[in-house]
Protein backbone atom coordinates (compact mmCIF):
# COMPACT_ATOMS: atom_id res chain seq x y z
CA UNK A 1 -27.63 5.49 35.30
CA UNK A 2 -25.16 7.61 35.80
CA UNK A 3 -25.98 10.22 33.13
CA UNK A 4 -29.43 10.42 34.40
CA UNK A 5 -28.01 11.51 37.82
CA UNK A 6 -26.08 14.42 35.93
CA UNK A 7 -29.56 15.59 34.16
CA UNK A 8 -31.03 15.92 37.27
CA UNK A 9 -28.57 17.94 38.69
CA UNK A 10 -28.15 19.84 35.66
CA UNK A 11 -31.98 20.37 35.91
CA UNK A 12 -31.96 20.85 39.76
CA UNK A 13 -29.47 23.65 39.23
CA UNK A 14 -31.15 25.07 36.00
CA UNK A 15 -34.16 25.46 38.45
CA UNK A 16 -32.00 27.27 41.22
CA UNK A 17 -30.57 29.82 38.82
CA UNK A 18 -33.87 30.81 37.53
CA UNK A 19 -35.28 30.85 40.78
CA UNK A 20 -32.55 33.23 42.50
CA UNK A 21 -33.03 35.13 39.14
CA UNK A 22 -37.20 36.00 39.25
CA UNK A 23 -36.19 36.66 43.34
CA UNK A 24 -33.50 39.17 42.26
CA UNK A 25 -35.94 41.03 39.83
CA UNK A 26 -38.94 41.02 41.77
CA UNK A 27 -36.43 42.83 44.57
CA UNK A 28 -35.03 45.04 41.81
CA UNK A 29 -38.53 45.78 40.86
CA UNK A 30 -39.33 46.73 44.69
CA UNK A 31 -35.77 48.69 44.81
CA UNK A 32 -36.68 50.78 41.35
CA UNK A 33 -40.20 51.63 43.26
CA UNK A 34 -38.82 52.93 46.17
CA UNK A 35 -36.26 54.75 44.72
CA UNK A 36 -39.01 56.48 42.15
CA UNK A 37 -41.23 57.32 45.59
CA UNK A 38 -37.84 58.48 46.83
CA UNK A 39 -37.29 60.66 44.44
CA UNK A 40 -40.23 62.67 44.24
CA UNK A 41 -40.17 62.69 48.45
CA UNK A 42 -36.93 64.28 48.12
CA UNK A 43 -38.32 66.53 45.85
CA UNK A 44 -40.93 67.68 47.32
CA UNK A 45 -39.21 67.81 51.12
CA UNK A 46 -36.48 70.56 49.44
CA UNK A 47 -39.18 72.37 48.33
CA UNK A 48 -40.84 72.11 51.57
CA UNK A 49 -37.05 73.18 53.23
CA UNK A 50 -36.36 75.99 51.09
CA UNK A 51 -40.05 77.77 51.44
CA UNK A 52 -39.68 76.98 55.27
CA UNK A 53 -36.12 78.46 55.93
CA UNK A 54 -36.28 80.88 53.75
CA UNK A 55 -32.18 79.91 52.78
CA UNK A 56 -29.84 80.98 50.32
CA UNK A 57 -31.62 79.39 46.80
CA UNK A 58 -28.14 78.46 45.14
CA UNK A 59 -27.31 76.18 48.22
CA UNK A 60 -30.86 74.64 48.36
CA UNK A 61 -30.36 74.18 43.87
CA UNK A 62 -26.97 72.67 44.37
CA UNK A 63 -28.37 70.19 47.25
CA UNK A 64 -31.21 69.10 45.09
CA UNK A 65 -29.43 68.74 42.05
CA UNK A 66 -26.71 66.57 43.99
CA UNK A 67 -29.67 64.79 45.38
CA UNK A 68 -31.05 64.05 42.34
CA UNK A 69 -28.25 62.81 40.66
CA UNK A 70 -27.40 60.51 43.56
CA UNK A 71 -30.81 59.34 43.11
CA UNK A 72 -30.96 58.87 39.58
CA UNK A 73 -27.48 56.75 39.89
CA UNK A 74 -29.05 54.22 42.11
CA UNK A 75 -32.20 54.06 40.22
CA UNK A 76 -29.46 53.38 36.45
CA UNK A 77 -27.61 51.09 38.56
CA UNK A 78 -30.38 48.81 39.97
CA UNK A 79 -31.83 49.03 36.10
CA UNK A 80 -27.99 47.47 34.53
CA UNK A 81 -28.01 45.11 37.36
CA UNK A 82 -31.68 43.64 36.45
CA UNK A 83 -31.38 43.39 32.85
CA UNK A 84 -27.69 42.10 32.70
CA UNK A 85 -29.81 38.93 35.11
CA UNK A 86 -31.99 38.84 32.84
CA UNK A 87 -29.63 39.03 29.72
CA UNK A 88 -27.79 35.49 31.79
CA UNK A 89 -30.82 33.95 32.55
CA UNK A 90 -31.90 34.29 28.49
CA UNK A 91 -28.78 33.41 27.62
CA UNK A 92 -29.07 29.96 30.36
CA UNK A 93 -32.49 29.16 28.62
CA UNK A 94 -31.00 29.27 25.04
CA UNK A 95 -28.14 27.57 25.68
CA UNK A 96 -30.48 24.80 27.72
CA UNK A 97 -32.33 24.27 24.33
CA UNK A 98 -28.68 23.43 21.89
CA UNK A 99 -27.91 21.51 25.11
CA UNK A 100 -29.39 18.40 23.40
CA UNK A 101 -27.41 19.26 20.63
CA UNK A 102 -24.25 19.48 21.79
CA UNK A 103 -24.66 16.38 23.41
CA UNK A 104 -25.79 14.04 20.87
CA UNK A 105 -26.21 10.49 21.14
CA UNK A 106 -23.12 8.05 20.19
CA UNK A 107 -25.41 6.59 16.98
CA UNK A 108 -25.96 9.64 15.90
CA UNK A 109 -22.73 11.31 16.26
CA UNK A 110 -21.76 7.75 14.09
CA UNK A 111 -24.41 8.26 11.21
CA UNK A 112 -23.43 11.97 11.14
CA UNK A 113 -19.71 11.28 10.89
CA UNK A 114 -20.42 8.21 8.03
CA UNK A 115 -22.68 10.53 5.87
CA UNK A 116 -19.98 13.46 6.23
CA UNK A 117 -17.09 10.70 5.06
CA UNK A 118 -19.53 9.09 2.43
CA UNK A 119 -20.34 12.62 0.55
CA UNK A 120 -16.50 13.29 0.47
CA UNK A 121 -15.98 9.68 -0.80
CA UNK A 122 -18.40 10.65 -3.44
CA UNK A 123 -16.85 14.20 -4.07
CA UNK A 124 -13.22 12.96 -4.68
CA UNK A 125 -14.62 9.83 -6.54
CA UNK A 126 -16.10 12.25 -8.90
CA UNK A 127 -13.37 14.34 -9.11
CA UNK A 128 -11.29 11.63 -10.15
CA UNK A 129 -13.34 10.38 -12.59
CA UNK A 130 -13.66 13.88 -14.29
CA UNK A 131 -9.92 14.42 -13.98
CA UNK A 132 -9.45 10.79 -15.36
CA UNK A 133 -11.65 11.69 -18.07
CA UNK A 134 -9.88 14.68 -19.04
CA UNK A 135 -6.59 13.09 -19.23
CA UNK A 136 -7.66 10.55 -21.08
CA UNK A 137 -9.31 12.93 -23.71
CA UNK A 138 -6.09 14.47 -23.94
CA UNK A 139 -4.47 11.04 -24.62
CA UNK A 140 -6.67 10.43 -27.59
CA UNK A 141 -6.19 13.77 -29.11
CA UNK A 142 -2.45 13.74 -28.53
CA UNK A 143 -2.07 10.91 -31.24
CA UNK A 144 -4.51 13.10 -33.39
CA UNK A 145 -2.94 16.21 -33.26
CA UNK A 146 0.72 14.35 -34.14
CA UNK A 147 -0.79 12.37 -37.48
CA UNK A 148 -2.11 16.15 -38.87
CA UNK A 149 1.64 17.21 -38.55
């Protein structure tokens, strides 16, 4: 009873994580569109500035490119931030499928653990019944070799 108490809050929490996840990218998604409508705004508006005021062009270039760069920051660091959740929450879902695995049942783990112990039975068995042979061939040529001398 008790185990199927932990598998639903395993699964319960399994559900949160995803859920917080697809709400974090659908707000990243929102965040990367405004900053893209952002950018060409701020584009456009230092355009709009510089024709208006009729300004030095160096400090107008070295305001946009600042601009831009601040920009284009935001828009690389919203970007990391969404796939590294989605990177964890791929990493959650494979780890959710071994989970079975890594929890096996106590009959299995048993019939696992006998077959593993039953093929090594079988390996040394053999290997002591070819080393057995070997010695024993030995033994019978050992007599042989001593009558020829």
């Amino acid at each position: 009873m008790d185990r199927n108490k932990q598998d639903l809050r395993y699964e319960e929490l399994y559900n949160k994580l995803l859920d917080r996840g697809m709400a974090l990218h659908e707000g990243n998604k929102k965040r990367i569109r405004i900053g893209l409508i952002f950018l060409a705004v701020f584009t456009v508006l230092m355009i709009l500035i510089r024709l208006i005021t009729d300004s030095d062009r160096v400090v107008f270039m070295i305001l946009w490119v600042i601009g831009m760069f601040a920009i284009s920051i935001y828009l690389i660091s919203v970007e990391y931030i969404d796939d590294s959740i989605r990177k964890t929450l791929e990493d959650v879902s494979d780890r959710e499928a071994d989970f079975g695995e890594l929890l096996p049942d106590s009959e299995q783990v048993r019939e696992k653990v006998h077959s593993h112990i039953q093929e090594r039975h079988d390996e040394i068995k053999s290997h002591y019944k070819d080393r057995w042979r070997e010695i024993t061939e030995k033994a019978e040529k050992a007599p042989e070799s001593e009558g020829e001398k």
